[in-house]
ModelCIF file with pLDDT and N, C-alpha, C, O atoms, coordinates in Angstrom:
data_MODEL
#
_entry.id   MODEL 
#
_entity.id                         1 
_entity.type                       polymer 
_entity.pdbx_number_of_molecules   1 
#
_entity_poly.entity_id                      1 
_entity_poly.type                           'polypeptide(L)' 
_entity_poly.nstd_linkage                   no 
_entity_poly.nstd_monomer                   no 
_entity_poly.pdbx_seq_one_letter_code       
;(UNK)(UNK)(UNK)(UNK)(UNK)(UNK)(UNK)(UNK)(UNK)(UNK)(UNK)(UNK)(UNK)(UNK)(UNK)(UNK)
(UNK)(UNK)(UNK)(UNK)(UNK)(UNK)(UNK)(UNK)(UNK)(UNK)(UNK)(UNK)(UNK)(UNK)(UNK)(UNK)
(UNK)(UNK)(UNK)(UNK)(UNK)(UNK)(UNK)(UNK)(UNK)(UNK)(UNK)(UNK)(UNK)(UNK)(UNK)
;
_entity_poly.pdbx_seq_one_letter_code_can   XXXXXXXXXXXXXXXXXXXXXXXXXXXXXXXXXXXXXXXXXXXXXXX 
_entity_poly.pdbx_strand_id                 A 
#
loop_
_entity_poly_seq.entity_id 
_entity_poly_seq.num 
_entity_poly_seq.mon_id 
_entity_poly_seq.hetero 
1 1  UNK n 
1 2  UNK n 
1 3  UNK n 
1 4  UNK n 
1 5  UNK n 
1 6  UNK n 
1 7  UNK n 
1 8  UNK n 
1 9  UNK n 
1 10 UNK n 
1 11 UNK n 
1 12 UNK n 
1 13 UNK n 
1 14 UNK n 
1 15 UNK n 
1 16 UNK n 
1 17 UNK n 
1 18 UNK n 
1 19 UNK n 
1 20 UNK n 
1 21 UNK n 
1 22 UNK n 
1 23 UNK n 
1 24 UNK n 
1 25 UNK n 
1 26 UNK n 
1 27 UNK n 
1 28 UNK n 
1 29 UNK n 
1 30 UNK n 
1 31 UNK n 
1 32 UNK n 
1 33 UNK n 
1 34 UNK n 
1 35 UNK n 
1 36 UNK n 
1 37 UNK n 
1 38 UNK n 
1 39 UNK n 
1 40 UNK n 
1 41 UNK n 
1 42 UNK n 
1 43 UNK n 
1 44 UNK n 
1 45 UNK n 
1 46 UNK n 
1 47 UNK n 
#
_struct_asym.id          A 
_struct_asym.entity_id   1 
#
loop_
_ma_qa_metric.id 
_ma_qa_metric.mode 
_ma_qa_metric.name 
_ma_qa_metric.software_group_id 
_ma_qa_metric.type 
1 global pLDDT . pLDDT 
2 local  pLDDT . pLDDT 
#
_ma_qa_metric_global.metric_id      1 
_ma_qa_metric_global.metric_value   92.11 
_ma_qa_metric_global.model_id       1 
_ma_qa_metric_global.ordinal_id     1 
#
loop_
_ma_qa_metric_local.label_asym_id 
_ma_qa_metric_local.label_comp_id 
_ma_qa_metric_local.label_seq_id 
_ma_qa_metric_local.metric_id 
_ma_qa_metric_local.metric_value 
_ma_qa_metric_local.model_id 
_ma_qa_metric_local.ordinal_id 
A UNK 1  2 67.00 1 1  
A UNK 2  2 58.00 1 2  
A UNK 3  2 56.00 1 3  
A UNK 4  2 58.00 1 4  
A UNK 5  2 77.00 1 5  
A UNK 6  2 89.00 1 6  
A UNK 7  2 91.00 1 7  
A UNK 8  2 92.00 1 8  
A UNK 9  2 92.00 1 9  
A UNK 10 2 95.00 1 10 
A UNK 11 2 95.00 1 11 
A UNK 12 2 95.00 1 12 
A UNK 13 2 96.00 1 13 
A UNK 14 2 97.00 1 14 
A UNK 15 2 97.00 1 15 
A UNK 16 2 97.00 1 16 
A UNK 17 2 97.00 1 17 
A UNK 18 2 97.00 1 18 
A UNK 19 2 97.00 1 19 
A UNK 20 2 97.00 1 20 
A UNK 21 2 97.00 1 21 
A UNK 22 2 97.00 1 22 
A UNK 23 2 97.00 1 23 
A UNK 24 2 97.00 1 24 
A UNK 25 2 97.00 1 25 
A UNK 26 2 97.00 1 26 
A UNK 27 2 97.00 1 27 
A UNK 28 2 97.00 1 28 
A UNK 29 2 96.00 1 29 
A UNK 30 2 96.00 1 30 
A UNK 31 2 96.00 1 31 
A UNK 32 2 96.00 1 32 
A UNK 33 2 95.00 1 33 
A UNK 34 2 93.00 1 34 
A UNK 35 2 94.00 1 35 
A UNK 36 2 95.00 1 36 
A UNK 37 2 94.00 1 37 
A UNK 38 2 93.00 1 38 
A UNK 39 2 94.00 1 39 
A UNK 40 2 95.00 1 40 
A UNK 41 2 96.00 1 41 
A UNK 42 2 96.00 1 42 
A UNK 43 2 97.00 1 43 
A UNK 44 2 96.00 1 44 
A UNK 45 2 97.00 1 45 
A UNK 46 2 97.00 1 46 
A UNK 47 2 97.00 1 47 
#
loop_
_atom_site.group_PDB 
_atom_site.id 
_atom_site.type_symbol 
_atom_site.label_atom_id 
_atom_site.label_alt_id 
_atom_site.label_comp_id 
_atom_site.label_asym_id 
_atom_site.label_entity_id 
_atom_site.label_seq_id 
_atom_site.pdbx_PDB_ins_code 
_atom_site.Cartn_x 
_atom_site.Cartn_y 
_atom_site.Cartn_z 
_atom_site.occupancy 
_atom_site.B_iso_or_equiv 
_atom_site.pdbx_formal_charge 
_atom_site.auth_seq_id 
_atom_site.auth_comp_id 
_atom_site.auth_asym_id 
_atom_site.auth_atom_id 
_atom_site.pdbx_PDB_model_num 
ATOM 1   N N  . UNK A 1 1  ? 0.852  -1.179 0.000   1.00 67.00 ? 1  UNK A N  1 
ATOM 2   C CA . UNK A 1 1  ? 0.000  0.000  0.000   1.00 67.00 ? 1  UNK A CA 1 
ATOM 3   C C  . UNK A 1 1  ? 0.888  1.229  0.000   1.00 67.00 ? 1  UNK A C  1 
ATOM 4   O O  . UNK A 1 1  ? 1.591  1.469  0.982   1.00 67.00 ? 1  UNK A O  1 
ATOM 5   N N  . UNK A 1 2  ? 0.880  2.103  -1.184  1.00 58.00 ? 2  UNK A N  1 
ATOM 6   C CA . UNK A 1 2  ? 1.426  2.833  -1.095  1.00 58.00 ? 2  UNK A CA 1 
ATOM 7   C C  . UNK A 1 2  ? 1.308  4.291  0.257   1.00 58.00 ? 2  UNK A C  1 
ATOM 8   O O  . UNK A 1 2  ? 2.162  5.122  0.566   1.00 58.00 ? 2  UNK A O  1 
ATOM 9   N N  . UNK A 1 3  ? 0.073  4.113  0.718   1.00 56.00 ? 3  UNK A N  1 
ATOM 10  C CA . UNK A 1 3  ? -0.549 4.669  1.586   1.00 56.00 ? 3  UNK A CA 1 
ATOM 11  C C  . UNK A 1 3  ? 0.046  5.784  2.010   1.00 56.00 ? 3  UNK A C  1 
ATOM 12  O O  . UNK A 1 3  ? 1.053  5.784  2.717   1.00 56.00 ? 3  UNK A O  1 
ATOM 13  N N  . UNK A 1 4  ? -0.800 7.238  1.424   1.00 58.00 ? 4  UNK A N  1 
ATOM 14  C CA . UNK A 1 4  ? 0.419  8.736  1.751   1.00 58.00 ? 4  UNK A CA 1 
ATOM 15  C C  . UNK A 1 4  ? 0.597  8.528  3.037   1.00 58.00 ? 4  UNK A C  1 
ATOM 16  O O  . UNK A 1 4  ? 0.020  7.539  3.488   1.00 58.00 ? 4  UNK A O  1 
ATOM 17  N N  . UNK A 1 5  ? 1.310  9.253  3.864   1.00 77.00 ? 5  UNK A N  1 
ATOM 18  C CA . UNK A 1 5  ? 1.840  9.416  4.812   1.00 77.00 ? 5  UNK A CA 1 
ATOM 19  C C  . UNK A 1 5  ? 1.122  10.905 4.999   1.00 77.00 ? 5  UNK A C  1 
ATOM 20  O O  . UNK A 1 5  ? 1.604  11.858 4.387   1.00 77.00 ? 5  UNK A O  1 
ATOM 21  N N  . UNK A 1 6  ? -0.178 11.111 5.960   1.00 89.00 ? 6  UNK A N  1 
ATOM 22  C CA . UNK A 1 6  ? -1.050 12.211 5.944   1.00 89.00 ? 6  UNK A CA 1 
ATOM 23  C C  . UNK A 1 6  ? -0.088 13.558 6.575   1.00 89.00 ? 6  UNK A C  1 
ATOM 24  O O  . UNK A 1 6  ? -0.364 14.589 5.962   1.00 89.00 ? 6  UNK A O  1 
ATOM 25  N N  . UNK A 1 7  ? 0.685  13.705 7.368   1.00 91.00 ? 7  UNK A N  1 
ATOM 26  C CA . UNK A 1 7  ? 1.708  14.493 7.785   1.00 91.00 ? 7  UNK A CA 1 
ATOM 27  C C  . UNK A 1 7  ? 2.568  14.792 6.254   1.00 91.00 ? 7  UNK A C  1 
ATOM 28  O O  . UNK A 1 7  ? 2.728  15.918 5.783   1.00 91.00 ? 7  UNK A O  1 
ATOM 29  N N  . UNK A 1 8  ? 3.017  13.623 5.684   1.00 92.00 ? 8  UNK A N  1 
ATOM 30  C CA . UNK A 1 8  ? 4.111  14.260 4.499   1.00 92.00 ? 8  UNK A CA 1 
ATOM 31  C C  . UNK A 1 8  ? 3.439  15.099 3.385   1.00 92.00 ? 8  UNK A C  1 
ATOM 32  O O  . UNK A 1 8  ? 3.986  15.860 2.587   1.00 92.00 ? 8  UNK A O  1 
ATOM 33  N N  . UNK A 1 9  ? 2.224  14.809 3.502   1.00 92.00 ? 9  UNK A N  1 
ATOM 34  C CA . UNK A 1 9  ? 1.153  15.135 2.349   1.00 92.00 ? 9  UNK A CA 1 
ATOM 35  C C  . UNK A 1 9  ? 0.953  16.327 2.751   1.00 92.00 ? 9  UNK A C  1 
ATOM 36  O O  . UNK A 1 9  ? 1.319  17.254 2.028   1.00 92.00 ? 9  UNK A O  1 
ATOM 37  N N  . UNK A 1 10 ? 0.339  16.578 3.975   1.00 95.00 ? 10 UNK A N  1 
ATOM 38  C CA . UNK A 1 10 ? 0.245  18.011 4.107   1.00 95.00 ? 10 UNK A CA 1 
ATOM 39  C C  . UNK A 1 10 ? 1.712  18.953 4.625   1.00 95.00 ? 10 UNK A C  1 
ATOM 40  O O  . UNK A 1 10 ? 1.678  20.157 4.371   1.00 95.00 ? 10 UNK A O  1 
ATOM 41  N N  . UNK A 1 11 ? 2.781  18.476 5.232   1.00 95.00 ? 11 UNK A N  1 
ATOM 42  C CA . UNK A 1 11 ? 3.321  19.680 5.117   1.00 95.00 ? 11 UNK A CA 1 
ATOM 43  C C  . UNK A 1 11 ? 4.173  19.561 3.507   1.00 95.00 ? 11 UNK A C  1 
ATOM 44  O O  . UNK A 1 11 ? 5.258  20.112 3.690   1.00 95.00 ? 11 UNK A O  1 
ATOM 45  N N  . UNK A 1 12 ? 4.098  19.092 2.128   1.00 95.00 ? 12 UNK A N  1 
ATOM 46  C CA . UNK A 1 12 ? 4.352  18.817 1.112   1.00 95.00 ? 12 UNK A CA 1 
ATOM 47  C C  . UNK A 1 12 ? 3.384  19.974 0.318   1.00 95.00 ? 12 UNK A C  1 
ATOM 48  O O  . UNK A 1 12 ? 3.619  20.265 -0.855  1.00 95.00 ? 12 UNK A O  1 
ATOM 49  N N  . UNK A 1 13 ? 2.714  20.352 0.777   1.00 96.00 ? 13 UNK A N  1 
ATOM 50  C CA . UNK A 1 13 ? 1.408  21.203 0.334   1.00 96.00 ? 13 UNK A CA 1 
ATOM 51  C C  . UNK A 1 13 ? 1.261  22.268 0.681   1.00 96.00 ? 13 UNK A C  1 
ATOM 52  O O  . UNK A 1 13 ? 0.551  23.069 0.073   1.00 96.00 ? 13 UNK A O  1 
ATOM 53  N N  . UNK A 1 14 ? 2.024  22.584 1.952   1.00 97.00 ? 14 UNK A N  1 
ATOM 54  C CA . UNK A 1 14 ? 1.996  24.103 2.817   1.00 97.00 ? 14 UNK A CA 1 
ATOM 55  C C  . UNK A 1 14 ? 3.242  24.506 1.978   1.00 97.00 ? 14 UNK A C  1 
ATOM 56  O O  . UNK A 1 14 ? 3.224  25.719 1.769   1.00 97.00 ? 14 UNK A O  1 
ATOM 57  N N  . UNK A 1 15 ? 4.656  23.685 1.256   1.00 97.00 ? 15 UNK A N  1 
ATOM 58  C CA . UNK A 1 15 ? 5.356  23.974 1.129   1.00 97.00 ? 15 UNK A CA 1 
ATOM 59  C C  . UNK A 1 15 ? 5.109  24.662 -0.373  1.00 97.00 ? 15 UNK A C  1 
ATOM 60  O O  . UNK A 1 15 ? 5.492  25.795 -0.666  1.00 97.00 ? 15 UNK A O  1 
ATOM 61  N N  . UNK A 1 16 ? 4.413  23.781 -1.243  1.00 97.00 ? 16 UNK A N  1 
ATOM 62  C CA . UNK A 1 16 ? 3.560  23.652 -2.177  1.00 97.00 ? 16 UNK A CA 1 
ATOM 63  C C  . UNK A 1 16 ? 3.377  25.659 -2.361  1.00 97.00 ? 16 UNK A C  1 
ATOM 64  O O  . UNK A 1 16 ? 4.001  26.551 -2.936  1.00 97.00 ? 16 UNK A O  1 
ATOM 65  N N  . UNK A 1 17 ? 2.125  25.554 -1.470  1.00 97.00 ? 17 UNK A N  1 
ATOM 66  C CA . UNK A 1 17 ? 1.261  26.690 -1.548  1.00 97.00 ? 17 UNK A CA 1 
ATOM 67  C C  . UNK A 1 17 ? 2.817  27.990 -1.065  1.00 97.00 ? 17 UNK A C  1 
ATOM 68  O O  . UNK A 1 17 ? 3.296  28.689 -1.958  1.00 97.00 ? 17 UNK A O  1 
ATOM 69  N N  . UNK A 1 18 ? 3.251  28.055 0.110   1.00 97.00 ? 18 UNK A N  1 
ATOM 70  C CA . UNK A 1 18 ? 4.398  29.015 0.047   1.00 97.00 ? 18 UNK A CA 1 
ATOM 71  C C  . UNK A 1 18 ? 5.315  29.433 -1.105  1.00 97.00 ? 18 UNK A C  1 
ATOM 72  O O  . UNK A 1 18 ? 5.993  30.459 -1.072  1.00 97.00 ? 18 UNK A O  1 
ATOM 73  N N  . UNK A 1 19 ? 5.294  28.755 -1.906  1.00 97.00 ? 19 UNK A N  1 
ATOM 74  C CA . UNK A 1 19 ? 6.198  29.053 -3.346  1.00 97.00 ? 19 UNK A CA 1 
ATOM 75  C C  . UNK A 1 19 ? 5.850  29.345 -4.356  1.00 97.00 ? 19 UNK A C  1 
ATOM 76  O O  . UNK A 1 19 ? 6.473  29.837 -5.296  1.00 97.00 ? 19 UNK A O  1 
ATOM 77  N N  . UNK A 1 20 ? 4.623  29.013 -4.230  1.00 97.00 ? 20 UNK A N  1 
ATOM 78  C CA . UNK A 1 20 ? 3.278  29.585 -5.140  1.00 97.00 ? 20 UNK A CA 1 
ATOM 79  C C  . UNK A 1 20 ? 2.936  30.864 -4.947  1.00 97.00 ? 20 UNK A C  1 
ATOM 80  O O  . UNK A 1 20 ? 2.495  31.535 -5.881  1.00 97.00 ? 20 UNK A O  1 
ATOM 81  N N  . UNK A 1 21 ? 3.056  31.234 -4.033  1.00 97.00 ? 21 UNK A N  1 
ATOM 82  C CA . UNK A 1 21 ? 2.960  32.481 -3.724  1.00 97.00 ? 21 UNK A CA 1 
ATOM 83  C C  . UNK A 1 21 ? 4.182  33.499 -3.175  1.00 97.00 ? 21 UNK A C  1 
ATOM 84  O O  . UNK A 1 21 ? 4.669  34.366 -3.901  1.00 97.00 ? 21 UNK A O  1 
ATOM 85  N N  . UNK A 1 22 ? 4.484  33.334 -2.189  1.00 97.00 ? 22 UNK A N  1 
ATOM 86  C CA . UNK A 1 22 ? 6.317  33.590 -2.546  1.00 97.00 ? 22 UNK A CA 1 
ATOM 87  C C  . UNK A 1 22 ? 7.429  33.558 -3.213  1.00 97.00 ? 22 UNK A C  1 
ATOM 88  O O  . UNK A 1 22 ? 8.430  34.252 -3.036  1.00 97.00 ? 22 UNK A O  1 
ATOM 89  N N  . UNK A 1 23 ? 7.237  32.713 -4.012  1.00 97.00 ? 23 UNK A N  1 
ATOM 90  C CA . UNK A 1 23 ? 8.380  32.242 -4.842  1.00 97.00 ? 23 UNK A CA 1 
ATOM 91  C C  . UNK A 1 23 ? 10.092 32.212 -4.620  1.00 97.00 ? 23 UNK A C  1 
ATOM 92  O O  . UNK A 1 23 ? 10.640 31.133 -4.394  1.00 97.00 ? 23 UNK A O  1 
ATOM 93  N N  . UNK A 1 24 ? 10.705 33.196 -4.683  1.00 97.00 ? 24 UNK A N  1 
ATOM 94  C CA . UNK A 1 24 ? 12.207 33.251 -4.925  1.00 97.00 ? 24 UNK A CA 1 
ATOM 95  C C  . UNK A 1 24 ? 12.420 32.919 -2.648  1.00 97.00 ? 24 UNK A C  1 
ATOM 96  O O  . UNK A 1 24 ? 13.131 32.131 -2.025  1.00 97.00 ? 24 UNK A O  1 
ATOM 97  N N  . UNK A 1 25 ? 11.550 33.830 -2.244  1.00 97.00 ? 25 UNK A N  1 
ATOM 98  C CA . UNK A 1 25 ? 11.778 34.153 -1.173  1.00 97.00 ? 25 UNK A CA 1 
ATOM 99  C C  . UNK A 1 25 ? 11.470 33.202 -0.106  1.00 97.00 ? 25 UNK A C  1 
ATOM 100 O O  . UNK A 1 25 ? 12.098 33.297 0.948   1.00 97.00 ? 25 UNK A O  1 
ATOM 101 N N  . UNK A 1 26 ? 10.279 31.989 -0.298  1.00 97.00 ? 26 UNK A N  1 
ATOM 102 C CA . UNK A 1 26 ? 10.229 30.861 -0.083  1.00 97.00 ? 26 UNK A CA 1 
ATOM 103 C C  . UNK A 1 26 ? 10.891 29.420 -0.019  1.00 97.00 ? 26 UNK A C  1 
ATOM 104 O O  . UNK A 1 26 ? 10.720 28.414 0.669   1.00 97.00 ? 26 UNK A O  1 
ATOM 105 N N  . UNK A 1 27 ? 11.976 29.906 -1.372  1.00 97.00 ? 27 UNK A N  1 
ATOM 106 C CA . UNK A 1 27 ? 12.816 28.871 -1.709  1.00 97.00 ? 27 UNK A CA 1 
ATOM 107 C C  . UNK A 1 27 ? 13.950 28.718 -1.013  1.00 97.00 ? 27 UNK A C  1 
ATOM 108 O O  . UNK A 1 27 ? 14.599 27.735 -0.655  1.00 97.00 ? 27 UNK A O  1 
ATOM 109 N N  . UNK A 1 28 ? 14.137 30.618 -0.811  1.00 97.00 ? 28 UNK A N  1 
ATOM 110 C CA . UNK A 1 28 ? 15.353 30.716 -0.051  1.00 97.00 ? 28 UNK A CA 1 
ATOM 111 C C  . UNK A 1 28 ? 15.254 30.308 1.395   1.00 97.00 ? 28 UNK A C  1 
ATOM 112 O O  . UNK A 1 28 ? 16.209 29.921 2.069   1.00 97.00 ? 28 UNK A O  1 
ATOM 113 N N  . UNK A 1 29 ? 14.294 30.402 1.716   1.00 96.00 ? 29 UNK A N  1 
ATOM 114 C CA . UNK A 1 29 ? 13.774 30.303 3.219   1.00 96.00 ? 29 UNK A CA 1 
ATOM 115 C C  . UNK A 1 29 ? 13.677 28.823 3.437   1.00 96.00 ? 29 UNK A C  1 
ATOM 116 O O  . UNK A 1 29 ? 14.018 28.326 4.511   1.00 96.00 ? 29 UNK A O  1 
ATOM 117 N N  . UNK A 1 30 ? 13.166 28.029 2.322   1.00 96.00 ? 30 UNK A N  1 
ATOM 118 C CA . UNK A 1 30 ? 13.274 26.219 2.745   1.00 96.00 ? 30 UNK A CA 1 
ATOM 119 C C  . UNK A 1 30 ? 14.845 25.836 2.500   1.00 96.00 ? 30 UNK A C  1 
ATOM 120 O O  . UNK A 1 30 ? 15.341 25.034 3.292   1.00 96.00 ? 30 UNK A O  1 
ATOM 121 N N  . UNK A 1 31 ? 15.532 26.285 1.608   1.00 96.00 ? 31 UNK A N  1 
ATOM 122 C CA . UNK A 1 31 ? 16.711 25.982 1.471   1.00 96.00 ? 31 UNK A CA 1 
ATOM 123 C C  . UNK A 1 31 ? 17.666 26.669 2.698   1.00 96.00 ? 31 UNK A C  1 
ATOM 124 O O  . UNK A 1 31 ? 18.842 26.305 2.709   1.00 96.00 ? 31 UNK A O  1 
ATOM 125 N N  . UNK A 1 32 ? 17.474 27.097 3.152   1.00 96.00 ? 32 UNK A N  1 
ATOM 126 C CA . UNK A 1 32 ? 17.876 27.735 4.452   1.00 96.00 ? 32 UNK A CA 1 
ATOM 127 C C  . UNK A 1 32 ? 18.095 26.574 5.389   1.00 96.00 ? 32 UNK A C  1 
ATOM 128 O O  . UNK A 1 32 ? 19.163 26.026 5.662   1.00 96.00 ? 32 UNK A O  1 
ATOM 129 N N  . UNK A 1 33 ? 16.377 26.190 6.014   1.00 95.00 ? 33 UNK A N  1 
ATOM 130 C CA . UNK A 1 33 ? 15.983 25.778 6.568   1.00 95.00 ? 33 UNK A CA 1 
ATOM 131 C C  . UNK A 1 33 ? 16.300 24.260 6.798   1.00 95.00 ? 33 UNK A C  1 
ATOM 132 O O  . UNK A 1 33 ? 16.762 23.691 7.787   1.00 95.00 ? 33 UNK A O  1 
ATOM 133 N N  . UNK A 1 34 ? 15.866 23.729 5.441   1.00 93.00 ? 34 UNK A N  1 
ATOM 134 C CA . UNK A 1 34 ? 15.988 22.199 5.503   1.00 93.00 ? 34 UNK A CA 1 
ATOM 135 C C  . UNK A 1 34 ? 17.840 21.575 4.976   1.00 93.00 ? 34 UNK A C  1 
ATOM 136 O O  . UNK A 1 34 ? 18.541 20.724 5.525   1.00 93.00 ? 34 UNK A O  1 
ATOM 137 N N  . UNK A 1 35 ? 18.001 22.070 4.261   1.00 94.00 ? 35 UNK A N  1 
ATOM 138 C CA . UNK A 1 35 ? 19.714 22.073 3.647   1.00 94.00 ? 35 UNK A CA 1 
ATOM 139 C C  . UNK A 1 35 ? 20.981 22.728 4.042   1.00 94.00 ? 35 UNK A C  1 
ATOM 140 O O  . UNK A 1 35 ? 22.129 22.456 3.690   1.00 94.00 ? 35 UNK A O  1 
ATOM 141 N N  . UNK A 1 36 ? 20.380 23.987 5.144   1.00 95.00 ? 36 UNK A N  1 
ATOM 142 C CA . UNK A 1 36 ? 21.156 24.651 6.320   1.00 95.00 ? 36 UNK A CA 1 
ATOM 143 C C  . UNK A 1 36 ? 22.408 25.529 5.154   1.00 95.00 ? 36 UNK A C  1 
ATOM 144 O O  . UNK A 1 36 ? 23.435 25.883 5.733   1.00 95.00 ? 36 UNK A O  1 
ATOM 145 N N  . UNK A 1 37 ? 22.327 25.880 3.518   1.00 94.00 ? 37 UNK A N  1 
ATOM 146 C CA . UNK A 1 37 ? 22.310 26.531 2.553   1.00 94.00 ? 37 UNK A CA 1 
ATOM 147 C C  . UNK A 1 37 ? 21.935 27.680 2.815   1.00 94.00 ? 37 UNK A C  1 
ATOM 148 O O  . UNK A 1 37 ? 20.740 27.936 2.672   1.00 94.00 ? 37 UNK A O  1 
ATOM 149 N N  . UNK A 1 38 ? 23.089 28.968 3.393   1.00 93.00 ? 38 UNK A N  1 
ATOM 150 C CA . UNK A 1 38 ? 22.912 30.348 3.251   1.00 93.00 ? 38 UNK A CA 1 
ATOM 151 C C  . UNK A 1 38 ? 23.230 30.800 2.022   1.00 93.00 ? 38 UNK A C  1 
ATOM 152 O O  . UNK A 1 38 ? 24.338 30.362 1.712   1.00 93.00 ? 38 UNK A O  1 
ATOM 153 N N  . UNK A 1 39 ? 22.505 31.842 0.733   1.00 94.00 ? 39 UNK A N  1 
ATOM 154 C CA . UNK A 1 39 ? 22.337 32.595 0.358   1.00 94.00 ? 39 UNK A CA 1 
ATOM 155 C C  . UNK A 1 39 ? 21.635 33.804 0.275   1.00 94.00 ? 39 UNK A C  1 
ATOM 156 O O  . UNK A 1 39 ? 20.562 33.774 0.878   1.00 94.00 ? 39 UNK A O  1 
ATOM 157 N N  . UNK A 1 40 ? 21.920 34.905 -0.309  1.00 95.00 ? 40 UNK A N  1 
ATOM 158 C CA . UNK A 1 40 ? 21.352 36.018 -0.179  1.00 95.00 ? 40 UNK A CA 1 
ATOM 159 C C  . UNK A 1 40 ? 20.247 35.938 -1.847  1.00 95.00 ? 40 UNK A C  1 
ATOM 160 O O  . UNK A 1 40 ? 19.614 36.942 -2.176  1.00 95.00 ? 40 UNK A O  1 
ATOM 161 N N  . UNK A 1 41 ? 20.212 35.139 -2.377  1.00 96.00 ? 41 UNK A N  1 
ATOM 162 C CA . UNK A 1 41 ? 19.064 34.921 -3.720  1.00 96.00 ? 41 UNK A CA 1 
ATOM 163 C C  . UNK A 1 41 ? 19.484 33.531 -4.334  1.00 96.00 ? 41 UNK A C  1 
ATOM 164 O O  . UNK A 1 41 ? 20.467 32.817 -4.137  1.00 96.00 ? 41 UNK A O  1 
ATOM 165 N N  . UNK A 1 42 ? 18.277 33.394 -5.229  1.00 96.00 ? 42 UNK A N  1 
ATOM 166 C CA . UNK A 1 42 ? 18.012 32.142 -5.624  1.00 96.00 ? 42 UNK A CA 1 
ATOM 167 C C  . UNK A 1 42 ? 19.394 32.170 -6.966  1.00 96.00 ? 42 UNK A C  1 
ATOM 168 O O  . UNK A 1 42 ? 20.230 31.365 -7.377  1.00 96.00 ? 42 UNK A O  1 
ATOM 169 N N  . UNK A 1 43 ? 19.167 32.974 -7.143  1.00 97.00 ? 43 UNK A N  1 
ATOM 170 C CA . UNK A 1 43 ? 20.474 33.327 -8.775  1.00 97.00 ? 43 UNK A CA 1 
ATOM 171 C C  . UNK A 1 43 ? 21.777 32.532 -8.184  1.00 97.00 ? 43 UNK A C  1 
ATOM 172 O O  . UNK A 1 43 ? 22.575 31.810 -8.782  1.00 97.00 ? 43 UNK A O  1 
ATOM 173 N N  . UNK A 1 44 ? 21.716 32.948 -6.663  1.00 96.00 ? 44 UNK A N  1 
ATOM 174 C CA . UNK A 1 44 ? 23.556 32.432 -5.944  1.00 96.00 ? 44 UNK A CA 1 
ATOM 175 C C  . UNK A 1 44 ? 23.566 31.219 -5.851  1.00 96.00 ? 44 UNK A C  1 
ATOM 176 O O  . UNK A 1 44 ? 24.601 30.586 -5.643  1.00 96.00 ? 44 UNK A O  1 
ATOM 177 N N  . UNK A 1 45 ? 22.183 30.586 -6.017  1.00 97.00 ? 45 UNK A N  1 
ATOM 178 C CA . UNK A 1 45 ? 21.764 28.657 -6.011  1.00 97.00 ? 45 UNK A CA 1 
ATOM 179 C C  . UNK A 1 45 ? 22.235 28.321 -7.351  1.00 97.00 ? 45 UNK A C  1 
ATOM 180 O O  . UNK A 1 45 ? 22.643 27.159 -7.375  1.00 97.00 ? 45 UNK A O  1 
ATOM 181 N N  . UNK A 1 46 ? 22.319 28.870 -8.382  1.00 97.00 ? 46 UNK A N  1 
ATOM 182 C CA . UNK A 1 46 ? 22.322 28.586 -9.482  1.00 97.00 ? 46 UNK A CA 1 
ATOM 183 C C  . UNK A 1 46 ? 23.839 27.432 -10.340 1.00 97.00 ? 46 UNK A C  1 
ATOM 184 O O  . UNK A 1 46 ? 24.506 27.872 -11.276 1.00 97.00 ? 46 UNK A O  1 
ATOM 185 N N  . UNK A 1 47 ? 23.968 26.620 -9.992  1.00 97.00 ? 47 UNK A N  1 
ATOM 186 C CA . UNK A 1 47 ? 25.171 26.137 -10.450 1.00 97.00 ? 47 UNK A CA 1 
ATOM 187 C C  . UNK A 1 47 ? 25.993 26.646 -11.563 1.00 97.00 ? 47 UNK A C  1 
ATOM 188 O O  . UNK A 1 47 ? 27.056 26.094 -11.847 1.00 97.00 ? 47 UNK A O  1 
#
């Protein structure tokens, strides 16, 4: 059963909706967050 995982689903969806609407500034803020990745813009992510 592949069965979602109701926690991964929804915070997958809050993350979802934040970037959707934030965009550059959201990204920077999860990449911050979850990858511990300081930049000052998404351009400095850019390989």
């Amino acid at each position: 059963e592949a069965g979602e995982d109701e926690s991964i689903d929804r915070t997958a969806a809050e993350i979802l909706a934040a970037v959707r609407t934030q965009g550059d500034a959201a990204l920077l803020d999860y990449t911050r967050r979850f990858d511990r990745v300081q930049a000052d813009s998404v351009a400095a992510l850019e390989i």
